[in-house]
Protein backbone atom coordinates (compact mmCIF):
# COMPACT_ATOMS: atom_id res chain seq x y z
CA UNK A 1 14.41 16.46 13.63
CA UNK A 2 14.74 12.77 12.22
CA UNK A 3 12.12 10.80 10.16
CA UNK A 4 12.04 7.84 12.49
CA UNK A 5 12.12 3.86 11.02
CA UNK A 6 8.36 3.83 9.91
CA UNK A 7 8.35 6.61 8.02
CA UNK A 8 11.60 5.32 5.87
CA UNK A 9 9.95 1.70 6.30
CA UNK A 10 6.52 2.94 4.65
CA UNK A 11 8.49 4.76 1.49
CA UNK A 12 10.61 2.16 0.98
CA UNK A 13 8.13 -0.07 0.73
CA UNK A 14 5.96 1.64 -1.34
CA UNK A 15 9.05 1.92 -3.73
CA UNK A 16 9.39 -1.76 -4.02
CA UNK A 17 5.31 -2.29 -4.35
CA UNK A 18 5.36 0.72 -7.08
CA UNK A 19 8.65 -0.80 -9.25
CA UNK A 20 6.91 -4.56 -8.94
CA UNK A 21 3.18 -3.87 -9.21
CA UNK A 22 2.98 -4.07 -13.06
CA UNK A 23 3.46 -8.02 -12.74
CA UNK A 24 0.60 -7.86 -10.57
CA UNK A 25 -0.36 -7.67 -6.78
CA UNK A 26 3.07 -7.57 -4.63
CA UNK A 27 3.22 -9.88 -1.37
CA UNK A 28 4.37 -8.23 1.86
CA UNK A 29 6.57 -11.57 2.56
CA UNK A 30 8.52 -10.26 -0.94
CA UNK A 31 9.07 -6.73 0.02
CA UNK A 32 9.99 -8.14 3.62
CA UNK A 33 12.63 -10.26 1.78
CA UNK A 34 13.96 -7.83 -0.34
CA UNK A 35 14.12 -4.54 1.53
CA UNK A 36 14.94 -6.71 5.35
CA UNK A 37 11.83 -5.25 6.86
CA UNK A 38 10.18 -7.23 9.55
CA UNK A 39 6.58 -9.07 7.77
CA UNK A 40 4.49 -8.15 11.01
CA UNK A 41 5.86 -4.47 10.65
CA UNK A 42 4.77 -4.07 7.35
CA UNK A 43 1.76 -5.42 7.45
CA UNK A 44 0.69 -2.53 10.74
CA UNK A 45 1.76 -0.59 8.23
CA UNK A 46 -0.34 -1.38 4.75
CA UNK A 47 -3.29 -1.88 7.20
CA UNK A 48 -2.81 2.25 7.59
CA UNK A 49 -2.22 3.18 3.82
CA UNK A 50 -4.95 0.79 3.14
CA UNK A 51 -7.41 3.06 4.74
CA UNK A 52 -6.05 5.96 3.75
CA UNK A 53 -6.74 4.78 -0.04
CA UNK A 54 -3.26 4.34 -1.05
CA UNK A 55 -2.89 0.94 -1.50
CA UNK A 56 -4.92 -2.02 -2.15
CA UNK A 57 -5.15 -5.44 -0.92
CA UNK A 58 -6.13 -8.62 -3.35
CA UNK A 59 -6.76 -11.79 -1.36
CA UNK A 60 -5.94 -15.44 -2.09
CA UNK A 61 -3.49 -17.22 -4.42
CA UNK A 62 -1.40 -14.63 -6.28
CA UNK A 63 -3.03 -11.79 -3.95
CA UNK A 64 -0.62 -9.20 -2.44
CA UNK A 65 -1.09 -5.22 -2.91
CA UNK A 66 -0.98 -2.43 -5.45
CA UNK A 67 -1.28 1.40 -5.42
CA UNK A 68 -4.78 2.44 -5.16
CA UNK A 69 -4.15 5.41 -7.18
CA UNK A 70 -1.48 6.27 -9.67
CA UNK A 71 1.84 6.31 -8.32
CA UNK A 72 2.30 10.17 -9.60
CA UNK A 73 -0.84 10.78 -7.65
CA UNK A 74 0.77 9.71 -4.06
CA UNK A 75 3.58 11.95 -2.65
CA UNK A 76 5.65 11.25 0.10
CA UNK A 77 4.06 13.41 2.45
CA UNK A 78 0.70 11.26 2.12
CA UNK A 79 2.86 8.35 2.73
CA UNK A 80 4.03 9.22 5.74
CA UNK A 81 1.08 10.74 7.29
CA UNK A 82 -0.64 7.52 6.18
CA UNK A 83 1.84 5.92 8.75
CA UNK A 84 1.07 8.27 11.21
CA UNK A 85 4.66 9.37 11.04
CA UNK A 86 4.88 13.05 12.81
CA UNK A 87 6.43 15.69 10.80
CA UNK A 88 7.23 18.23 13.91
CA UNK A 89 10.30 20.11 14.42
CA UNK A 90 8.73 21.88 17.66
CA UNK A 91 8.82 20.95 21.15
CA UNK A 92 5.63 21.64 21.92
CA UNK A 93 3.75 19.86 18.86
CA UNK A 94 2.92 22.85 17.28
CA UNK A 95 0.86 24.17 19.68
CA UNK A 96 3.17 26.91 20.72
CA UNK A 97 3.54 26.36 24.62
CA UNK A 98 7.19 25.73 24.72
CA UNK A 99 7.61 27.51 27.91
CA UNK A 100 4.44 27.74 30.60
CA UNK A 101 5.77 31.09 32.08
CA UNK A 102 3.78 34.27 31.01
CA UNK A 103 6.75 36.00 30.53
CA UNK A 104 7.76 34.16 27.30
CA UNK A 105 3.99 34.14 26.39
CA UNK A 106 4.60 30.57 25.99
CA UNK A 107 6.78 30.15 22.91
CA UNK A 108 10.28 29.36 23.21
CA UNK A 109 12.64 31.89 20.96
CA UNK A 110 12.70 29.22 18.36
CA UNK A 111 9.42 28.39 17.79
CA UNK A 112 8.43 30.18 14.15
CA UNK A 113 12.07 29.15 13.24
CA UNK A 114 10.90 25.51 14.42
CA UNK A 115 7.52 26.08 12.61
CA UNK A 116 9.07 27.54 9.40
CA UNK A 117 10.85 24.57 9.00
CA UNK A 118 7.82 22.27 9.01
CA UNK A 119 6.19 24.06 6.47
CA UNK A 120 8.88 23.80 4.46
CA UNK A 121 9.25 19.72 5.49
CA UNK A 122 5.57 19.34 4.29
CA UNK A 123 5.73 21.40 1.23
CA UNK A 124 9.17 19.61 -0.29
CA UNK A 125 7.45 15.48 0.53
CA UNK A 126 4.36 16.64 -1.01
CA UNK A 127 6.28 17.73 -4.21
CA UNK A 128 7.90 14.63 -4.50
CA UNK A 129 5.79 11.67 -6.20
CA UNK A 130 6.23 8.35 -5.43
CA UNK A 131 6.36 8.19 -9.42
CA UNK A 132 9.49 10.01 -9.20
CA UNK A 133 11.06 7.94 -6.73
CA UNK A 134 10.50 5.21 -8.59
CA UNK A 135 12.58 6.86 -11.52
CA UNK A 136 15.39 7.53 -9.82
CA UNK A 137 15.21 4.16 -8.71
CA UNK A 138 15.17 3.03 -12.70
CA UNK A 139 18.23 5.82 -12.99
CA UNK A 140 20.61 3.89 -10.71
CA UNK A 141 19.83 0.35 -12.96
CA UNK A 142 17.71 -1.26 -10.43
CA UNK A 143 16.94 -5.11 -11.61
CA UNK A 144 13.78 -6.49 -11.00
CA UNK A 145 14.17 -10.17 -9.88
CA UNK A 146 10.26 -10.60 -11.37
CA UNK A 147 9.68 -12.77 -13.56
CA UNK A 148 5.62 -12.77 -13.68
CA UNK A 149 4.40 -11.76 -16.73
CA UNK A 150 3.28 -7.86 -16.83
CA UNK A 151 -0.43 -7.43 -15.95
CA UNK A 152 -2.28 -4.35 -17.08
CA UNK A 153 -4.06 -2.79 -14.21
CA UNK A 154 -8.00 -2.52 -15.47
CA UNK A 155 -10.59 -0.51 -13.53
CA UNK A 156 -13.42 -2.53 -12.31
CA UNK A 157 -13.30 -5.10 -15.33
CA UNK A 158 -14.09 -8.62 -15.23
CA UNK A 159 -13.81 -11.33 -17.51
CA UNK A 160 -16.49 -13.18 -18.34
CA UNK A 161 -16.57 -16.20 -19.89
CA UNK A 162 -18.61 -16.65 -23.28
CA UNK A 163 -22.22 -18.23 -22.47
CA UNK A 164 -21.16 -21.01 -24.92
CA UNK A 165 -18.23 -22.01 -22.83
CA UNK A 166 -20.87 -22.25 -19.41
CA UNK A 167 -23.41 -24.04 -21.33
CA UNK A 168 -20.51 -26.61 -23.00
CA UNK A 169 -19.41 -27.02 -19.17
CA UNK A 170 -23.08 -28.03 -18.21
CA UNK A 171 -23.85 -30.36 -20.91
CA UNK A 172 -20.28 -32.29 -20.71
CA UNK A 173 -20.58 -32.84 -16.80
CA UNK A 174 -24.17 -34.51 -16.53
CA UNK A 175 -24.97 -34.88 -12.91
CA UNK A 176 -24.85 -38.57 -11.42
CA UNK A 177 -27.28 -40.00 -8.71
CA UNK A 178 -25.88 -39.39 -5.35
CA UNK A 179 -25.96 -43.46 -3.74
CA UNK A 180 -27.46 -42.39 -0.61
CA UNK A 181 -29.61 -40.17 -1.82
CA UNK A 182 -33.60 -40.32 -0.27
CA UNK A 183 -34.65 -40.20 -4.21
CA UNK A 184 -32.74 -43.03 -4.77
CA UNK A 185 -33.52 -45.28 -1.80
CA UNK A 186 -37.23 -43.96 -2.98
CA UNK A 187 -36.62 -45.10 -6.31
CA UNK A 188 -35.58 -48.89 -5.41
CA UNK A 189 -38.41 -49.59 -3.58
């Protein structure tokens, strides 16, 4: 049993995008550069922990992604079934009909050994937190090569600007006559 690329892809990735988000949304293209991950690979694979609510995507200049939740809320087991990576020691997927003769009653000899050790697969990446991958990360002296200014994360805030600031805007900007305007042409007449 081997965790296959996207699986180690997908929680690598989500270790760079959980050590960089404080600066604000990460870019794909940046944890492509850094971690040597193909662009069009990662992006199949935020598309999936996009809708499975674990990241989030901000569009335009400065846009990129950041966790959807906190990063002590996401283990590595939702990671990687996010990514649709398949966390099977068994031949038969589980389903227990490793051998088709009725003699065996379909299992092989292995299977609950097989089984057992899936269990014990899912239970140990679900106990480890993204948030604590990210601190061992910290442990072995990673440097960050950002040099953004932190941005704290708000929920659903937005910045308004003052009504005297939109009202100053209007009155310094008076509108001008468009020159082939119908008014106009109207008004020379």
């Amino acid at each position: 049993m081997r965790l296959t690329t996207k699986g180690r892809f997908a929680v690598t990735a989500m270790i760079d995008l959980a050590l960089r988000e404080t600066h604000g949304p990460v870019t794909l293209a940046g944890i492509s550069q850094r971690q040597k991950i193909s662009l069009s690979y990662l992006e199949q694979l935020f598309g999936k922990l996009r809708r499975f609510n674990i990241v989030e995507s901000t569009r335009g200049p400065g846009g990129g992604y950041t966790l959807a939740r906190k990063s002590e809320e996401i283990s590595v087991a939702d990671i990687i079934v996010a990514v649709d990576e398949p966390l099977d020691a068994t031949q038969c997927g589980g389903k227990g009909n490793c051998h088709t003769d009725e003699e065996n009653h379909g299992r092989c000899m292995t299977h609950d050994l097989w089984t057992n050790l899936n269990s014990k697969m899912v239970e140990y990446l679900s106990s480890v937190s993204l948030k604590d991958l990210v601190h061992q990360q910290e442990g072995r002296g990673i440097v960050l090569h950002d040099l953004r200014p932190k941005k704290i994360k708000t929920e659903g805030v937005k910045v308004e600007k003052p009504a005297s600031a939109v009202a100053a805007a209007k009155e310094v900007a008076p509108k001008r006559p468009l020159v082939n305007s119908v008014f106009n042409l109207a008004q020379q007449s």
